[in-house]
C-alpha atoms as a PDB file:
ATOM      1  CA  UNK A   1      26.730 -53.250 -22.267  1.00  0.00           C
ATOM      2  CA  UNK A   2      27.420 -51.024 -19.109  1.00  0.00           C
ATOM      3  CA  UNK A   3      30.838 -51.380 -17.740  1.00  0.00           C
ATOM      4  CA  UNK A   4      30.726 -52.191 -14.053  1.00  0.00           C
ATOM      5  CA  UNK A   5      31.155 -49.320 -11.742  1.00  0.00           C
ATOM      6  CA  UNK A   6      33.575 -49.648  -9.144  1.00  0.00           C
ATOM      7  CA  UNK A   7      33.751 -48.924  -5.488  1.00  0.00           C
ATOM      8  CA  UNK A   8      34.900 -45.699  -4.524  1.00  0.00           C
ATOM      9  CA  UNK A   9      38.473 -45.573  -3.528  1.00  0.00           C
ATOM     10  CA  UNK A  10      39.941 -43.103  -0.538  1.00  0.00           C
ATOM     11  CA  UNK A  11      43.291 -42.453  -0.758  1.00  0.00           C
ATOM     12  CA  UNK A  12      45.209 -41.104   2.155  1.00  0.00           C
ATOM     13  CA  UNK A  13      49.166 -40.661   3.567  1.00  0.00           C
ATOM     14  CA  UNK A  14      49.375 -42.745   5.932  1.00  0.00           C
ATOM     15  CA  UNK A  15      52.353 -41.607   7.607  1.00  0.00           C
ATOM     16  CA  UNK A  16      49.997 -38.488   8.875  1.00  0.00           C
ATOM     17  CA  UNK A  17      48.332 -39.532  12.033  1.00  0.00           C
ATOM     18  CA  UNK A  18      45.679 -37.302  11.316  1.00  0.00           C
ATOM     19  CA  UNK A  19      45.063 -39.091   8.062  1.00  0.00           C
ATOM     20  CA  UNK A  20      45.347 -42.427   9.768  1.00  0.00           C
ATOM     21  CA  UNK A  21      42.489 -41.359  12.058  1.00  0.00           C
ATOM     22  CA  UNK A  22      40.393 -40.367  10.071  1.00  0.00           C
ATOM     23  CA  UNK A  23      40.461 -43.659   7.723  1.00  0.00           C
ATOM     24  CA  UNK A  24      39.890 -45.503  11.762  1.00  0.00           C
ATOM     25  CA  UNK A  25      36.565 -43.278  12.053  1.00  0.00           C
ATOM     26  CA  UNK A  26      35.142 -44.110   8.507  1.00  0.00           C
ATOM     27  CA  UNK A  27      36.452 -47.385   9.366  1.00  0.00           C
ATOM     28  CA  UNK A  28      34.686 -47.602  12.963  1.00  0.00           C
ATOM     29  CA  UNK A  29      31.436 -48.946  13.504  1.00  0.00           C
ATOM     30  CA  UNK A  30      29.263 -49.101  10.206  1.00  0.00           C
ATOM     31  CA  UNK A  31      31.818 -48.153   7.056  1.00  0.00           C
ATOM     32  CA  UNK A  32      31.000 -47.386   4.110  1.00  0.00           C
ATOM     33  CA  UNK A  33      30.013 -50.746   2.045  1.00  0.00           C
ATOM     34  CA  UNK A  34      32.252 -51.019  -0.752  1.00  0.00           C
ATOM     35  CA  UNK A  35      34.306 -48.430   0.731  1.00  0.00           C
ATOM     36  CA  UNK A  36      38.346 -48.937   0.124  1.00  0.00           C
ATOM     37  CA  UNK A  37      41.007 -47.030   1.567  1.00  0.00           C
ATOM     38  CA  UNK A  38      44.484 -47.372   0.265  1.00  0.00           C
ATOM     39  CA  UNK A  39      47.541 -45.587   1.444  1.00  0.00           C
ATOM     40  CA  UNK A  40      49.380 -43.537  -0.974  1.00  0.00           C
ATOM     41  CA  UNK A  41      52.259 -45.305  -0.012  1.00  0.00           C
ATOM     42  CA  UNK A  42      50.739 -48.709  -1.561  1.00  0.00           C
ATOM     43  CA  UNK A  43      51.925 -50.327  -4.385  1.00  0.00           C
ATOM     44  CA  UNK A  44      47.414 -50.229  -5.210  1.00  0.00           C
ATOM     45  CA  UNK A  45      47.445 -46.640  -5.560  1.00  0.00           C
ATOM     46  CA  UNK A  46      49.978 -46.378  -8.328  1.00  0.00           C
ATOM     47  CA  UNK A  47      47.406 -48.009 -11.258  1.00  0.00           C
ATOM     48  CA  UNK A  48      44.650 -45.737  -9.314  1.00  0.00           C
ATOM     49  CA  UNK A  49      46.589 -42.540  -9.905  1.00  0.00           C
ATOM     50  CA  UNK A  50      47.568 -43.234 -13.584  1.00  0.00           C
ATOM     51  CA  UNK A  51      44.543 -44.206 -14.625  1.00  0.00           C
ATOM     52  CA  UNK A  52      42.941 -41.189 -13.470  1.00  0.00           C
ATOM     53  CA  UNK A  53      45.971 -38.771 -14.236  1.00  0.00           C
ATOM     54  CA  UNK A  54      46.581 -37.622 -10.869  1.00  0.00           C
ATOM     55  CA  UNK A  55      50.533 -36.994  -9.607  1.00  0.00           C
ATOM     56  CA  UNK A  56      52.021 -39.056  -7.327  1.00  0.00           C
ATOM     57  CA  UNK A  57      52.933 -35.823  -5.669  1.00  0.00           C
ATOM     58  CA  UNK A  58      49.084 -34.896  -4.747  1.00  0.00           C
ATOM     59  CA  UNK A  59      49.059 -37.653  -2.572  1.00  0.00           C
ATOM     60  CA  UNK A  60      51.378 -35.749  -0.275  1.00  0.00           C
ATOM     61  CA  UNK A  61      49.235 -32.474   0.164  1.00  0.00           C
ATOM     62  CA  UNK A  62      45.768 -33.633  -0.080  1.00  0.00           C
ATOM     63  CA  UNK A  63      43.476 -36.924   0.446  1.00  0.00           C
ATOM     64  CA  UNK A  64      42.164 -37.927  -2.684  1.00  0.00           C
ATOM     65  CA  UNK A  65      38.345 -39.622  -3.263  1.00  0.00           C
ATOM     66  CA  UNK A  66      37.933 -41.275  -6.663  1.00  0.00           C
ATOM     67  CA  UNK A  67      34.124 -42.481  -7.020  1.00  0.00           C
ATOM     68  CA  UNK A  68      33.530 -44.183 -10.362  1.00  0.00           C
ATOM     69  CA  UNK A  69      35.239 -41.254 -13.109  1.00  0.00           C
ATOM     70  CA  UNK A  70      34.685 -38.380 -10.507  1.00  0.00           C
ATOM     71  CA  UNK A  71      37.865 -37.262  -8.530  1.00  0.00           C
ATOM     72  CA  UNK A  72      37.406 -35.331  -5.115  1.00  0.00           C
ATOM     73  CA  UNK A  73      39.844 -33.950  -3.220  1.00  0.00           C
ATOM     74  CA  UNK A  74      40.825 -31.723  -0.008  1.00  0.00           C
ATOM     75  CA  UNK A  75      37.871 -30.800   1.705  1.00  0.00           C
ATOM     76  CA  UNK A  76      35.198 -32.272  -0.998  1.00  0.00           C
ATOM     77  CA  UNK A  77      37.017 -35.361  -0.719  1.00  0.00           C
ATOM     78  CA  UNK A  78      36.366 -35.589   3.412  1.00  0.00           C
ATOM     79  CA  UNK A  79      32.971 -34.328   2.952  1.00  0.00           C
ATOM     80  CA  UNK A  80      31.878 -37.163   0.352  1.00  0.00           C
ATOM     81  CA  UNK A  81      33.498 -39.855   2.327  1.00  0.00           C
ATOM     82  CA  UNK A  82      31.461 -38.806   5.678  1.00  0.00           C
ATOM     83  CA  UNK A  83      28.625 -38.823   3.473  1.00  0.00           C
ATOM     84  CA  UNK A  84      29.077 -42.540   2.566  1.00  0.00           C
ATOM     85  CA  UNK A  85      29.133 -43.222   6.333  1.00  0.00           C
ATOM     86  CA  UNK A  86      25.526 -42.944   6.388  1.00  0.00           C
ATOM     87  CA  UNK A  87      23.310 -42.157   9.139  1.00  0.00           C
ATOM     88  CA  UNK A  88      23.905 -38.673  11.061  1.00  0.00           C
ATOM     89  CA  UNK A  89      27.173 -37.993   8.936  1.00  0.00           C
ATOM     90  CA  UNK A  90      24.997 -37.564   5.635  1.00  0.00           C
ATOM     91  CA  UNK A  91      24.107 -33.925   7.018  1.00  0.00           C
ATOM     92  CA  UNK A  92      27.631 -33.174   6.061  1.00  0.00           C
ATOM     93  CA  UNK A  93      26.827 -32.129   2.314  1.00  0.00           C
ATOM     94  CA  UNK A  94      25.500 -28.825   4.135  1.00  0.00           C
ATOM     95  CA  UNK A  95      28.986 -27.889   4.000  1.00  0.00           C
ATOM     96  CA  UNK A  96      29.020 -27.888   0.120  1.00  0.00           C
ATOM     97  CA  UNK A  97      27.145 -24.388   0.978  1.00  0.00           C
ATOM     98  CA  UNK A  98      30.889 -23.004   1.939  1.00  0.00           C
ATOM     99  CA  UNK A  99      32.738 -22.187  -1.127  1.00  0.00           C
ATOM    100  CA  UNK A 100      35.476 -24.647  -2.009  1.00  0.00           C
ATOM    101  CA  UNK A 101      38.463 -22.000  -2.000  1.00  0.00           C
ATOM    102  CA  UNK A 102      37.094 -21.180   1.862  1.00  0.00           C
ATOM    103  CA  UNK A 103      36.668 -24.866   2.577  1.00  0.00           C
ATOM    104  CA  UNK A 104      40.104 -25.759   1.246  1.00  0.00           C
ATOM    105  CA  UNK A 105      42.177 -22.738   2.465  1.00  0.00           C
ATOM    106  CA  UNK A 106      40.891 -24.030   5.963  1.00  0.00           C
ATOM    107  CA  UNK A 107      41.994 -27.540   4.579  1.00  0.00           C
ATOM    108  CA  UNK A 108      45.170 -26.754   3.886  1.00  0.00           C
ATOM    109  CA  UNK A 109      45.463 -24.966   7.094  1.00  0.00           C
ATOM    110  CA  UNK A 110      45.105 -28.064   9.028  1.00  0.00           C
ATOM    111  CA  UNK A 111      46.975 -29.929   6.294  1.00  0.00           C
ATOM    112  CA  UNK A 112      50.223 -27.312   6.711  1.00  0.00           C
ATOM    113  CA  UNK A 113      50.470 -29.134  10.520  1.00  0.00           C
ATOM    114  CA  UNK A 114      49.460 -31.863  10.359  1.00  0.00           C
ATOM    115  CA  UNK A 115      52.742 -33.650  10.774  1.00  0.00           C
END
């Protein structure tokens, strides 16, 4: 028997209003079905993080996307979650083209001042 997959799961700071916008645009109009998005500051992204091995402490630098057993994060993380938002936004996989250390140095760019 096939265990149940389960929605894919966005977690974000939400004391970054950058982060918090971004979760409102996903959010806005048509979002994602199934689609959650839970703060890293919720008492729901605790069991998330253990079960999937990922420090508490990662939640502070970088969004995190978990989709069934995959984990995404930084820039692959934003990319798959515009991707779920259908439509238009699906063209964003051609940024998978960019390698992931350019993607995520640009990331973390943004990420440094965010704040």
């Amino acid at each position: 028997m096939e265990k149940p997959r389960q929605n894919p799961v966005l977690i974000y700071d939400s004391e970054c209003r950058l982060c918090n916008s971004a979760v409102k645009f996903l959010k806005s109009e048509k979002a994602p079905e199934g689609f959650s998005f839970v703060s890293s500051s919720d008492s729901a992204a605790t069991p998330l993080l253990d079960r999937h091995r990922i420090k508490k402490s990662t939640t502070d630098k970088t969004v995190i996307l978990i989709d069934g057993n995959r984990i995404f994060t930084k820039s692959a993380a934003i990319i798959k979650a515009l991707q779920r938002k259908g439509h238009i936004w699906r063209l964003a996989g051609v940024f998978f083209i960019i390698p992931s250390f350019l993607r995520d140095f640009v990331y973390d760019w943004i990420a440094g001042r965010r704040k």
